[in-house]
N, C-alpha and C. Protein backbone atom coordinates (compact mmCIF):
# COMPACT_ATOMS: atom_id res chain seq x y z
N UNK A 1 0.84 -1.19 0.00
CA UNK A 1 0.00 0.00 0.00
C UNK A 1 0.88 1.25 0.00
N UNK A 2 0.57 2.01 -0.62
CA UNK A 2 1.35 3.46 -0.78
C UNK A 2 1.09 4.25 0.39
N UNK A 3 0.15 4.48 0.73
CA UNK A 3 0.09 5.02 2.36
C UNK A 3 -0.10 4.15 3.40
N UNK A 4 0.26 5.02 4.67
CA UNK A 4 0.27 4.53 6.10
C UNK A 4 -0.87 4.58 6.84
N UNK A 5 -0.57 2.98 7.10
CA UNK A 5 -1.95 2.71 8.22
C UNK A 5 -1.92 3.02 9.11
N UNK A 6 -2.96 3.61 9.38
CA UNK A 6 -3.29 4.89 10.92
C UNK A 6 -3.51 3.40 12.03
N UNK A 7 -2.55 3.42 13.08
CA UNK A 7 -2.47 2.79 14.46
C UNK A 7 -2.72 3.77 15.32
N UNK A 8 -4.44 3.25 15.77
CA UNK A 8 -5.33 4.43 16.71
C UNK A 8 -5.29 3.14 17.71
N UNK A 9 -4.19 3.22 18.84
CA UNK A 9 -4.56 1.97 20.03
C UNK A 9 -5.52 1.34 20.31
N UNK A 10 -6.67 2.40 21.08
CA UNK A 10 -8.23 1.87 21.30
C UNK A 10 -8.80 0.98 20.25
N UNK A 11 -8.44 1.26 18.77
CA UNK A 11 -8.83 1.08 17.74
C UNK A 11 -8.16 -0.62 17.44
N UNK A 12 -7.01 -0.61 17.79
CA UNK A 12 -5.95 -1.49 17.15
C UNK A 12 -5.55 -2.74 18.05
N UNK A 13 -5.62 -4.08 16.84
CA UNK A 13 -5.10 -5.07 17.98
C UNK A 13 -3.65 -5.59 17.32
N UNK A 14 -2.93 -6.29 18.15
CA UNK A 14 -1.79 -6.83 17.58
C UNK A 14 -1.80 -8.18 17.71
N UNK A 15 -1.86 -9.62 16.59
CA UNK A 15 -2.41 -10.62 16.68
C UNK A 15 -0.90 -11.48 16.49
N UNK A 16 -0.48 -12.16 17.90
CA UNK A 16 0.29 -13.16 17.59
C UNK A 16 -0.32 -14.31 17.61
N UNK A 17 -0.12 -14.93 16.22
CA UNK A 17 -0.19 -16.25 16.07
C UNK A 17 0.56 -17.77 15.90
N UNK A 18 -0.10 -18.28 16.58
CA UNK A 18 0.65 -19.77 16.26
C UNK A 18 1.90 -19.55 16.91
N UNK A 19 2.61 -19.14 17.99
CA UNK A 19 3.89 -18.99 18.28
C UNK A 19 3.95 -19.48 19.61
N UNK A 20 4.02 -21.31 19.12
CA UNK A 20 4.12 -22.45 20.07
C UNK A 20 5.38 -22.61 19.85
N UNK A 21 5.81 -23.60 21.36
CA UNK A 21 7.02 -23.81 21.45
C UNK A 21 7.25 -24.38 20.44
N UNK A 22 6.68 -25.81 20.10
CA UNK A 22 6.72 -26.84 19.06
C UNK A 22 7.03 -26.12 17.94
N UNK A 23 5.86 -25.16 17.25
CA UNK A 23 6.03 -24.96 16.08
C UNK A 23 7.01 -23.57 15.71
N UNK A 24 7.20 -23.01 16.52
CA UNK A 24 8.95 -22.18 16.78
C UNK A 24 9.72 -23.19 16.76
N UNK A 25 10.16 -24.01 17.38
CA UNK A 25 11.30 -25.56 16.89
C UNK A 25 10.77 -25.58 15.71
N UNK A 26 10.19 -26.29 15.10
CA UNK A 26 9.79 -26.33 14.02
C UNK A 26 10.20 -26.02 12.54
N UNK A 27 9.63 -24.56 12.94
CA UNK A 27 9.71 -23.56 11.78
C UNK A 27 10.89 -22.75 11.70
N UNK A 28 11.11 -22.02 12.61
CA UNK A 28 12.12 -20.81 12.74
C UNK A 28 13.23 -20.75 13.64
N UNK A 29 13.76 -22.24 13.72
CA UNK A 29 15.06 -22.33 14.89
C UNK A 29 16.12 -22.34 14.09
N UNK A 30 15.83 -21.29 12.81
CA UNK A 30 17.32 -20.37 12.13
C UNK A 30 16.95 -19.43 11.87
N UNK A 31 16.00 -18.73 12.32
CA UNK A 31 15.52 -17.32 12.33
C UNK A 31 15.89 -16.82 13.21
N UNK A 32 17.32 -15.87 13.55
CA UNK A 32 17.64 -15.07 14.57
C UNK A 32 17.23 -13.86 14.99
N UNK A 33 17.07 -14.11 15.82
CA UNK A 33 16.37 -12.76 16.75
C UNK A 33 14.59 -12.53 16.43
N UNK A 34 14.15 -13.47 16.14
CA UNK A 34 12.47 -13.94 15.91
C UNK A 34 11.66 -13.66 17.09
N UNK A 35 11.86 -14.00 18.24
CA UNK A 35 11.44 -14.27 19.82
C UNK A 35 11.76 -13.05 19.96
N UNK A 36 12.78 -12.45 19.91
CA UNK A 36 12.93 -11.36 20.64
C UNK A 36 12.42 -10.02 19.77
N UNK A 37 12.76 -10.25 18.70
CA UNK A 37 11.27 -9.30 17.98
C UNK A 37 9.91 -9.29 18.23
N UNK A 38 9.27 -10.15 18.47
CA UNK A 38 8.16 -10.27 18.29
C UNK A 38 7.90 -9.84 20.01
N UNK A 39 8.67 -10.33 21.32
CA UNK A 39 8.54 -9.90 22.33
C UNK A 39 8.45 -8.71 22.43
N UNK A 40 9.00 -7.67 21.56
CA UNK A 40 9.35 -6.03 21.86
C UNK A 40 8.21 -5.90 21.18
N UNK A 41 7.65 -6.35 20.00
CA UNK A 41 6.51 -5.49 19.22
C UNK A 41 5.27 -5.70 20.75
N UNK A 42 4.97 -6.63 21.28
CA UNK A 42 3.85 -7.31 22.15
C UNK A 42 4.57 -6.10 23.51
N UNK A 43 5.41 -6.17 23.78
CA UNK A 43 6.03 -5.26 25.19
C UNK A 43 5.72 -3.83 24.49
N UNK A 44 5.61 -3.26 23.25
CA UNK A 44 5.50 -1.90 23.11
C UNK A 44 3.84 -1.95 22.84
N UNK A 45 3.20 -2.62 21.86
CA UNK A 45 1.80 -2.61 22.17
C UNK A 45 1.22 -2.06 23.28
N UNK A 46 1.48 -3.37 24.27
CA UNK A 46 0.48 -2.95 25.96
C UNK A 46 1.03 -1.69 26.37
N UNK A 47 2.17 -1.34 25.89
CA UNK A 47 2.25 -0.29 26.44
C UNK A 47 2.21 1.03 25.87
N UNK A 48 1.36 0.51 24.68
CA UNK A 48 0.86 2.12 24.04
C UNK A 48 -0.34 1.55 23.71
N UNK A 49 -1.23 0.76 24.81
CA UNK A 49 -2.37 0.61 24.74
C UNK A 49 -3.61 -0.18 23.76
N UNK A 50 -2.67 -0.66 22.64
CA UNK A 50 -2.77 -1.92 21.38
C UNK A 50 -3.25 -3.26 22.89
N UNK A 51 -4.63 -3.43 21.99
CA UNK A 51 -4.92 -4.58 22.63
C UNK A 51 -4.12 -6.11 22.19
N UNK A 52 -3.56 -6.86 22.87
CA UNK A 52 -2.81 -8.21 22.21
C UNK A 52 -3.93 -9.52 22.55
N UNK A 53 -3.43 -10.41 21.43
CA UNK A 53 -4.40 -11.52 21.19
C UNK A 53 -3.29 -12.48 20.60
N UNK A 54 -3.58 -13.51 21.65
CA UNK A 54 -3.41 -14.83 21.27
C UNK A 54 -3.75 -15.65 20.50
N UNK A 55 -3.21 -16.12 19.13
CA UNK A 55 -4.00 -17.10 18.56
C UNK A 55 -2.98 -18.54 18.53
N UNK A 56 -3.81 -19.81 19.39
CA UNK A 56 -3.25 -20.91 19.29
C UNK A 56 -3.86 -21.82 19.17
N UNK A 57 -3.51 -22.78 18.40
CA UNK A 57 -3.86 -23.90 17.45
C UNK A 57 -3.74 -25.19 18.59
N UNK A 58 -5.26 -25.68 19.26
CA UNK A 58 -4.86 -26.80 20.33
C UNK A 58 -6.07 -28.23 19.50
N UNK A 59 -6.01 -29.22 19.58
CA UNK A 59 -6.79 -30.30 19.79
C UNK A 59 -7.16 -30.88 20.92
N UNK A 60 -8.44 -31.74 20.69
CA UNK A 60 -8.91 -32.68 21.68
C UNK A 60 -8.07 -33.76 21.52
N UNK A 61 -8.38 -34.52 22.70
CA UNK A 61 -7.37 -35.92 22.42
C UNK A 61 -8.31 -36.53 20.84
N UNK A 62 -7.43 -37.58 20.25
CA UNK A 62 -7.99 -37.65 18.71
C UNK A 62 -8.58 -36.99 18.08
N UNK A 63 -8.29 -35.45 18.07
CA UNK A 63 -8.71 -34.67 17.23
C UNK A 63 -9.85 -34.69 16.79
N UNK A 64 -10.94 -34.91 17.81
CA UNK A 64 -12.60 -34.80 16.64
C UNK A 64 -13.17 -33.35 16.07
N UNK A 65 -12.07 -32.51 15.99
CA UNK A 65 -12.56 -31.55 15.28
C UNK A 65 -12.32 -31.40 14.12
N UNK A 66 -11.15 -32.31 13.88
CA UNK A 66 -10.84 -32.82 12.63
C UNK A 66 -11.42 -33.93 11.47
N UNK A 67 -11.88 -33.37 9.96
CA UNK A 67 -12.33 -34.29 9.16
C UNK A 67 -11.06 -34.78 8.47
N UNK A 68 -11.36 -36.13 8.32
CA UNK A 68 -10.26 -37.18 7.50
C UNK A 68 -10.08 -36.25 6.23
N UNK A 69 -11.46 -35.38 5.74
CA UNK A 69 -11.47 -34.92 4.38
C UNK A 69 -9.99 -33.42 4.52
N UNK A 70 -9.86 -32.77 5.59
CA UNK A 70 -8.96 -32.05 5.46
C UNK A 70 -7.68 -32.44 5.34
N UNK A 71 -6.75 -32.15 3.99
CA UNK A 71 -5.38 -32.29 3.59
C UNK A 71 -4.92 -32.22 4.34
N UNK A 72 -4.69 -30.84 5.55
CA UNK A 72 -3.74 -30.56 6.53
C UNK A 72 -3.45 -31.43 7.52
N UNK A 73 -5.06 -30.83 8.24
CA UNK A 73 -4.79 -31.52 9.47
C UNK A 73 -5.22 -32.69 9.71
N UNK A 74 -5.83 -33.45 9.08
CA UNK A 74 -6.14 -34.60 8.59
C UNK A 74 -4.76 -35.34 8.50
N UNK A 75 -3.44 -35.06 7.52
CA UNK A 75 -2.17 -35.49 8.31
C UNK A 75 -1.96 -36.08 9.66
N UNK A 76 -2.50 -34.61 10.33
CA UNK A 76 -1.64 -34.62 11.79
C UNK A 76 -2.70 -35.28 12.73
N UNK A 77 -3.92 -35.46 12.11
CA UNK A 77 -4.93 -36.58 12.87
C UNK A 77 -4.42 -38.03 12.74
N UNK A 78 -3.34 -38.14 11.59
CA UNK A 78 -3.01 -39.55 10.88
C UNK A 78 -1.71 -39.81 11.69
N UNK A 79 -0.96 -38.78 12.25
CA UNK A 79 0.17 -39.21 12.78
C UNK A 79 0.24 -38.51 14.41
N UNK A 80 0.57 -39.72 15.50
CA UNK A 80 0.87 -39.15 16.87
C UNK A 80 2.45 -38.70 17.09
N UNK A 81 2.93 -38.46 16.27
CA UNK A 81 4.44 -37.72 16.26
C UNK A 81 3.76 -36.49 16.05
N UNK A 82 2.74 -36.08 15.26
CA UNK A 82 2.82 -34.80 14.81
C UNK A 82 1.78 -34.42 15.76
N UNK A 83 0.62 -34.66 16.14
CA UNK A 83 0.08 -34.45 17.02
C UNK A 83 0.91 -34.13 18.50
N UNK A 84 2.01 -34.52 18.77
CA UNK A 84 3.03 -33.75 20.28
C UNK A 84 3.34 -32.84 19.75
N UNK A 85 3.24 -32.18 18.88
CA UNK A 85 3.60 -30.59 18.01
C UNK A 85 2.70 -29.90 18.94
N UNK A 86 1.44 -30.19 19.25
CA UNK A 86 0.23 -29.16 19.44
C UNK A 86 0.30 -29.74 21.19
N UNK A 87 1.08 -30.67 21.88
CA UNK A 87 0.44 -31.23 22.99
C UNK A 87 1.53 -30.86 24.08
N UNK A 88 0.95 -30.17 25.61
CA UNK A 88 1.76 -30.34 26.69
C UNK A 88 2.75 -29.10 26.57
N UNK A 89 3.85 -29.06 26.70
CA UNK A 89 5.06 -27.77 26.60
C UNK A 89 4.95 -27.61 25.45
N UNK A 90 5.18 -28.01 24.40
CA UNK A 90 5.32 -28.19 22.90
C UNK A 90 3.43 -27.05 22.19
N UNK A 91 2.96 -27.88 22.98
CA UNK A 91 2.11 -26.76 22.49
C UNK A 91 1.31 -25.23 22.98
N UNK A 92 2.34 -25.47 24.25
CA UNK A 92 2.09 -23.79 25.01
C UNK A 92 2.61 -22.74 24.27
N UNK A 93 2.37 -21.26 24.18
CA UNK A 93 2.53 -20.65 23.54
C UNK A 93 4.63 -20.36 23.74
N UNK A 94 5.17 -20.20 23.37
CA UNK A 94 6.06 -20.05 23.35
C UNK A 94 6.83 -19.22 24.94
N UNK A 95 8.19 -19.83 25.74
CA UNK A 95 7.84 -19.11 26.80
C UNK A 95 8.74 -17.54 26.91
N UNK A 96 8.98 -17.49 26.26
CA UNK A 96 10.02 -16.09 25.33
C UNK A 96 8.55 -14.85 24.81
N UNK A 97 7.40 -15.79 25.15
CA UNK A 97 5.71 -14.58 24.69
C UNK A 97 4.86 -14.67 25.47
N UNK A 98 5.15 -15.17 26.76
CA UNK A 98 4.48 -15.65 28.12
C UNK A 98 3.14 -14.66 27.63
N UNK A 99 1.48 -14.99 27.35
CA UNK A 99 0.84 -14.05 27.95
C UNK A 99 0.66 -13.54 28.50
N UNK A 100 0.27 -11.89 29.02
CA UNK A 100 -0.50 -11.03 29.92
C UNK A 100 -1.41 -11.16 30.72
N UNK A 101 -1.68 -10.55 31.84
CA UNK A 101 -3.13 -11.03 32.13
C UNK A 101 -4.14 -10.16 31.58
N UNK A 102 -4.10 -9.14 31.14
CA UNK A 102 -4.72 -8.58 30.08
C UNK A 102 -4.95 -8.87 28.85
N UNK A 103 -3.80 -9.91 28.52
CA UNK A 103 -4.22 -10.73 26.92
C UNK A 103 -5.25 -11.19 26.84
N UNK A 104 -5.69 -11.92 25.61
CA UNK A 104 -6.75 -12.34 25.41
C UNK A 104 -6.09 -13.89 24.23
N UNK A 105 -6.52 -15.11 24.71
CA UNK A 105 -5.61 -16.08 23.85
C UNK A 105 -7.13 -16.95 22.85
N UNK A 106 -6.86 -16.87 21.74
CA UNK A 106 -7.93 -17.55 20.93
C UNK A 106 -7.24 -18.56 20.64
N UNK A 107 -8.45 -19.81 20.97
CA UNK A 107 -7.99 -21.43 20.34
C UNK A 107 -8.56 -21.65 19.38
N UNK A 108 -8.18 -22.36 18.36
CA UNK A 108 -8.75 -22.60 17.21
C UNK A 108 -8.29 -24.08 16.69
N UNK A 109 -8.88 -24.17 15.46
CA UNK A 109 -8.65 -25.68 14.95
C UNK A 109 -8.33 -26.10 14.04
N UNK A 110 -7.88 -25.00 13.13
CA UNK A 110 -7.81 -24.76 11.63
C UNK A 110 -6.85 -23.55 11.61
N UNK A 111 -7.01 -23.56 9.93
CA UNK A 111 -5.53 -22.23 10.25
C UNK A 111 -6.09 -20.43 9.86
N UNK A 112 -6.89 -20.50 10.02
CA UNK A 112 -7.26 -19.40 9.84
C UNK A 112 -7.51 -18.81 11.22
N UNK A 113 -7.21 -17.90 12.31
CA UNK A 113 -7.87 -17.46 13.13
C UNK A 113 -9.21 -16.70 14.00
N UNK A 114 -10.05 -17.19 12.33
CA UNK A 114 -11.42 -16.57 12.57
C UNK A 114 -11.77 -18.13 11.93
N UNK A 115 -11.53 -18.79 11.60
CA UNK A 115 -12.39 -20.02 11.07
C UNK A 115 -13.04 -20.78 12.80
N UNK A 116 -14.09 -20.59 12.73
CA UNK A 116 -14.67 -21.66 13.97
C UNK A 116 -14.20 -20.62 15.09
N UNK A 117 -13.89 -19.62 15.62
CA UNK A 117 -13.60 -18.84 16.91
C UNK A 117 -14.02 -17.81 16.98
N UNK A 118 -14.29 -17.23 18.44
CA UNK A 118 -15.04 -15.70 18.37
C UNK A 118 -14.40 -14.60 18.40
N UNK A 119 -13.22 -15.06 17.65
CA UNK A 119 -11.76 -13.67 17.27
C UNK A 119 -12.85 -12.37 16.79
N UNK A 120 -13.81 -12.48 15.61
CA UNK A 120 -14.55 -11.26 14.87
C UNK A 120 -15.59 -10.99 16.37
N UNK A 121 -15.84 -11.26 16.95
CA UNK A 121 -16.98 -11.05 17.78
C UNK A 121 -16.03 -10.35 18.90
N UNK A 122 -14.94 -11.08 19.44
CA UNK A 122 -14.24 -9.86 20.53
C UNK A 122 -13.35 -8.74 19.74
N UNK A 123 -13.08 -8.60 18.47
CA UNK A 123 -12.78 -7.23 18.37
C UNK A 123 -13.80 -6.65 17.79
N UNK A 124 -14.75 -6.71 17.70
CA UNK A 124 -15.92 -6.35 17.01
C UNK A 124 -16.25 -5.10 18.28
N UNK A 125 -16.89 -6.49 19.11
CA UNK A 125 -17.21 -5.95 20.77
C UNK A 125 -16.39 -4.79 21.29
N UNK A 126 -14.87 -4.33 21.02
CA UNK A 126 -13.78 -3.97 21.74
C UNK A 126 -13.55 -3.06 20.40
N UNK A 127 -14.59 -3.02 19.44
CA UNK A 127 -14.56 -1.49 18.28
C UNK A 127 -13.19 -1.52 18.18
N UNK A 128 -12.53 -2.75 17.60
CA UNK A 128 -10.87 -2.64 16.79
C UNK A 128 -11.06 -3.05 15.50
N UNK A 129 -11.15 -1.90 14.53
CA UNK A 129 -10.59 -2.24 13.19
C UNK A 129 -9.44 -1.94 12.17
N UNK A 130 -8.25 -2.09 13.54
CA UNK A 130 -7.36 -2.40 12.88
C UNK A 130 -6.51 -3.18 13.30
N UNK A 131 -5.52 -4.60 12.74
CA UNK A 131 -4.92 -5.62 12.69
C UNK A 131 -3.40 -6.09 12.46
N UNK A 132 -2.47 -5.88 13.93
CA UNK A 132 -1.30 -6.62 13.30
C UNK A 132 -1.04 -7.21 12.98
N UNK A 133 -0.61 -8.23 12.41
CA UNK A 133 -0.77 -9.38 12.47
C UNK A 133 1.29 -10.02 12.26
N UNK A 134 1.10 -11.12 13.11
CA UNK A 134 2.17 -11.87 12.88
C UNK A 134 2.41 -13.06 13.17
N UNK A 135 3.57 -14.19 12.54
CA UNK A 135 3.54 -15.47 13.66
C UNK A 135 4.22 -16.29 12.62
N UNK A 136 3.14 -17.65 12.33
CA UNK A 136 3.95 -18.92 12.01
C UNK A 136 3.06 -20.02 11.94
N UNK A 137 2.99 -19.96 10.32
CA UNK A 137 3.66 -19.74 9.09
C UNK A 137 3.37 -18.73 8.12
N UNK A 138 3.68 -18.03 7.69
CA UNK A 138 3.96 -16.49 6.71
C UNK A 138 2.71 -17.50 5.77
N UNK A 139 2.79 -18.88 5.43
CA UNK A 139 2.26 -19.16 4.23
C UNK A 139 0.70 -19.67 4.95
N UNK A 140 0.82 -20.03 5.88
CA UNK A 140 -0.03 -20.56 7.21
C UNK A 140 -1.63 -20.03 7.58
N UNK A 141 -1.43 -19.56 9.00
CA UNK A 141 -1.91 -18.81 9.50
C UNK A 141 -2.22 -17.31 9.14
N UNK A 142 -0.97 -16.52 9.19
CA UNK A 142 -0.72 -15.35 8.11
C UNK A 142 -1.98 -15.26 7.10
N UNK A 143 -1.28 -15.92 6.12
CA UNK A 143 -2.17 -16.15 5.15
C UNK A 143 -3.74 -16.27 4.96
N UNK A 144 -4.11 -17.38 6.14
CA UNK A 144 -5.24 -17.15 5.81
C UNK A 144 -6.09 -16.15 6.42
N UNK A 145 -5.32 -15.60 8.15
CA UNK A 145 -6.16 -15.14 8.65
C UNK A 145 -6.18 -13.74 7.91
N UNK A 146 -5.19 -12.92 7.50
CA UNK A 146 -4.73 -11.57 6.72
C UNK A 146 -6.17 -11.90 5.12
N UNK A 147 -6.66 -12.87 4.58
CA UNK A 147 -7.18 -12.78 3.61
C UNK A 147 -8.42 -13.01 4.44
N UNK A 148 -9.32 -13.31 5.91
CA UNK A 148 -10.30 -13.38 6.05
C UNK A 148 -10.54 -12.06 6.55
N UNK A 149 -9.09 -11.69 7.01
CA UNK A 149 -9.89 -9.92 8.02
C UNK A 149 -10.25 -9.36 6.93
N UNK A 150 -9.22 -9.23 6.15
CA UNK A 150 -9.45 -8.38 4.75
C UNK A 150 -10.92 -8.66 4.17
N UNK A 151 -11.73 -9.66 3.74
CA UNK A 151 -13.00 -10.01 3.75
C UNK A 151 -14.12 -9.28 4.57
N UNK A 152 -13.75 -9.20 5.67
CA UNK A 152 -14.41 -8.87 6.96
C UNK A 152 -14.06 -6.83 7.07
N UNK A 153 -13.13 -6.68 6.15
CA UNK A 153 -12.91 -5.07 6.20
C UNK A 153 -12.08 -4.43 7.36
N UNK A 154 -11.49 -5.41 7.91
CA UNK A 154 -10.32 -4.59 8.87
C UNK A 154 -9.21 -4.46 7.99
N UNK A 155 -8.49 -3.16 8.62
CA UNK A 155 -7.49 -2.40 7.78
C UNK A 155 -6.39 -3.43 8.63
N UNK A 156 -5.45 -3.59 7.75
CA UNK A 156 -4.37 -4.62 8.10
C UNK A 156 -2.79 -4.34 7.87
N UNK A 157 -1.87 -4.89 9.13
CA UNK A 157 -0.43 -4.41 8.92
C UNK A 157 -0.08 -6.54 9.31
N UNK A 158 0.92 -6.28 8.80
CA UNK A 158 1.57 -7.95 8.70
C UNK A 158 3.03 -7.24 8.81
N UNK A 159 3.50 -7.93 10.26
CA UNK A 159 5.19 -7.60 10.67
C UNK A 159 5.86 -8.50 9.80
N UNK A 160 6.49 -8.49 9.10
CA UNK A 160 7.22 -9.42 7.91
C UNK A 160 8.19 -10.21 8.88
N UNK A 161 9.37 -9.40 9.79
CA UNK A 161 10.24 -10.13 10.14
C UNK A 161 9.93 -10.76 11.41
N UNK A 162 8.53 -10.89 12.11
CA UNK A 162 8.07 -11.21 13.13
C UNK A 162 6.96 -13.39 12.41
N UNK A 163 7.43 -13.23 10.96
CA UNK A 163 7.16 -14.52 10.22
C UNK A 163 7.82 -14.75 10.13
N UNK A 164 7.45 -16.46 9.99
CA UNK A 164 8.57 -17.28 9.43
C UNK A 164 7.93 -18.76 8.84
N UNK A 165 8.55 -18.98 7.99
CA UNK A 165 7.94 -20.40 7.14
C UNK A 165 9.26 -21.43 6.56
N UNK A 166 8.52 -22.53 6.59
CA UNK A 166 9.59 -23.42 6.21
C UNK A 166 10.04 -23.06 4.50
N UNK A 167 8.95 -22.73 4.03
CA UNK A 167 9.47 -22.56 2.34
C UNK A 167 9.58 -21.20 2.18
N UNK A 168 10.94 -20.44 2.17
CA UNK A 168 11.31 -19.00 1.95
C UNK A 168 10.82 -18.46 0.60
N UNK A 169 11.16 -19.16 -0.40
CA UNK A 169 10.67 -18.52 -1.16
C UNK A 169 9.33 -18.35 -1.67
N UNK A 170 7.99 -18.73 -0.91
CA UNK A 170 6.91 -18.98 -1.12
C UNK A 170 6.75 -17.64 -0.22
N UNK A 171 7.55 -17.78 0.94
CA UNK A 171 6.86 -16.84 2.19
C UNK A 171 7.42 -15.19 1.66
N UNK A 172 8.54 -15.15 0.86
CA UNK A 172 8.75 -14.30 -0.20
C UNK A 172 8.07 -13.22 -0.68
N UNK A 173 7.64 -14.67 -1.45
CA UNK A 173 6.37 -13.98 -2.44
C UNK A 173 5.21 -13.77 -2.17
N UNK A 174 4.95 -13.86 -0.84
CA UNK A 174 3.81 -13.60 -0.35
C UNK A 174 4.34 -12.39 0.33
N UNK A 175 4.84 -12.38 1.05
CA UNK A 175 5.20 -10.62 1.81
C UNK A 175 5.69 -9.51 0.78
N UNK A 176 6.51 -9.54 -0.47
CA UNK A 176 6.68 -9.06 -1.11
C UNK A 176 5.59 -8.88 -2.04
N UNK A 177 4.73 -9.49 -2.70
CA UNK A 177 3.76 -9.52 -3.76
C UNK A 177 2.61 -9.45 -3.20
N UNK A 178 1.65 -10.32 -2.47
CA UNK A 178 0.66 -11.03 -2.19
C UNK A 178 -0.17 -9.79 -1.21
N UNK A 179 0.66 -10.32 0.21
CA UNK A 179 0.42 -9.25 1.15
C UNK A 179 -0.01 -7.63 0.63
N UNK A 180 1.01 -7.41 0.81
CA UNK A 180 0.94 -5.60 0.06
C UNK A 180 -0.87 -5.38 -0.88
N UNK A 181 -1.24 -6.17 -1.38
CA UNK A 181 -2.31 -6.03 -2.01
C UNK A 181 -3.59 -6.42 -0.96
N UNK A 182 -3.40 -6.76 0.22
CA UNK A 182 -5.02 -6.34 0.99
C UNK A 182 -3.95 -5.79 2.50
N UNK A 183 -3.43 -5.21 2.37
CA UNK A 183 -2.35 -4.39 4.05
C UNK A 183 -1.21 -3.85 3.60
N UNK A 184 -0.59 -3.57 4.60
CA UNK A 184 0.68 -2.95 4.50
C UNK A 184 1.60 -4.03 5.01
N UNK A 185 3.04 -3.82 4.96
CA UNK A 185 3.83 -4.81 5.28
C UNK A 185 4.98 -3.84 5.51
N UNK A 186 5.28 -4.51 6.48
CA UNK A 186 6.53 -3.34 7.85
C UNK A 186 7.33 -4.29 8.30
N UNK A 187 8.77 -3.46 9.08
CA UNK A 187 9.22 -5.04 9.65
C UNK A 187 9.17 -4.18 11.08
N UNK A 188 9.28 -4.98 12.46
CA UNK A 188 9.39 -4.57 13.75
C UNK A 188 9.57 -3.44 14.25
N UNK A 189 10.90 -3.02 13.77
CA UNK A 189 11.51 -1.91 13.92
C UNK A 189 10.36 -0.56 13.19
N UNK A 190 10.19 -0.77 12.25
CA UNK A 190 8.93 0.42 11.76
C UNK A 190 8.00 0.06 12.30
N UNK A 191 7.40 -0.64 13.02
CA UNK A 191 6.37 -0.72 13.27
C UNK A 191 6.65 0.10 15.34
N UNK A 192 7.62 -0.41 15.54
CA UNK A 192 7.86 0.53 16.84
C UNK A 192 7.94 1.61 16.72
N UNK A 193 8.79 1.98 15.59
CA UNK A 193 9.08 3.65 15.56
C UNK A 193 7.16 4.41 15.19
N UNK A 194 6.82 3.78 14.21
CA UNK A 194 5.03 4.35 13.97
C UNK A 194 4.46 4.29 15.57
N UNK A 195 4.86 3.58 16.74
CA UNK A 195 3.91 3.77 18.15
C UNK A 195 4.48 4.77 18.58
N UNK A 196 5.94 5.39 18.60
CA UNK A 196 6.54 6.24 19.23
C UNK A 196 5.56 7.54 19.03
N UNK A 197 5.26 8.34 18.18
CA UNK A 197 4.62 9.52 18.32
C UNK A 197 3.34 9.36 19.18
N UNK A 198 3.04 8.28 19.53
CA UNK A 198 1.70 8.04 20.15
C UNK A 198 1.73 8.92 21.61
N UNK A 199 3.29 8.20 21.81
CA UNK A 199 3.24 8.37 23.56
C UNK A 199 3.73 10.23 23.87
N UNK A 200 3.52 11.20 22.93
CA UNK A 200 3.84 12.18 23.45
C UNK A 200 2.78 12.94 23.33
């Protein structure tokens, strides 16, 4: 987008997603300084008044929220290796992003963070239409949830270097190409410096 998205706090949430221990091992244990980015964007939020939201990906034991018919997770219904991805330490949120007690953590079951959860109904409620968004996978979560807000008409920012995906050059071409066409796309550092005028 050629212009800048107005970050009005009251207005604005900052959405970490998917940023489990497991799937941090996973995905981004050669992404340096990932954790500690994404900690400072969430530590400057609360404290310029950006509401933060949890989004994490949990199952029931055997997954009955899962259909055999889904490609994805339908996999990870098929295998109990991949299922300890989502279970116990492995699937707490990462402890480098400990929640708040002011956070707010959405579970979900699928990869979208509005598919099946009342993510649209509490920022609805809490009059935020506007969306950070960040986490894991850029091609993932990202992805789908950045193309449902956009649907739904929230104005949208995606922290580029606060993603990470196993296939770079897919996650690429999505932050470079893809993205940019329903949000803006910033990395950490601009996105702190845009809260700074807030606080004076």
């Amino acid at each position: 987008m050629a212009s800048l998205t107005s970050i009005y706090p009251a207005h604005s949430a900052v959405l970490c997603m998917d940023m489990q221990a497991g799937i941090v091992s996973a995905y981004a244990k050669d992404q340096k300084g990932l954790l500690e980015r994404s900690a400072s964007v969430l530590a400057h939020s609360r404290q310029h008044g950006l509401r933060v939201i949890y989004v994490q990906v949990r199952f029931r034991k055997k997954l009955p929220e899962v259909s055999s018919r889904n490609a994805l997770f339908g996999a990870i219904k098929n295998s109990e290796q991949w299922q300890k991805l989502f279970e116990g330490d492995a699937g707490a949120i990462h402890p480098g992003l400990t929640p708040q007690a002011d956070d707010i953590v959405i579970v979900k079951h699928r990869i979208s963070a509005f598919a099946g959860t009342d993510l649209d109904m509490i920022l609805r409620a809490n009059e935020i239409d506007t969306l950070v968004l960040f986490g894991i996978a850029t091609s993932g979560v990202v992805l789908s949830t950045l193309t449902d807000a956009s649907d739904l008409d929230y104005r949208l920012i995606v922290i580029k270097d606060c993603c990470a995906d196993l296939d770079a050059g897919l996650s690429g071409a999505l932050v470079e190409k893809f993205f940019p066409s329903r949000g803006e796309v910033i990395t950490a550092d601009e996105f702190l410096a845009r809260l700074a005028p807030s606080s004076s």
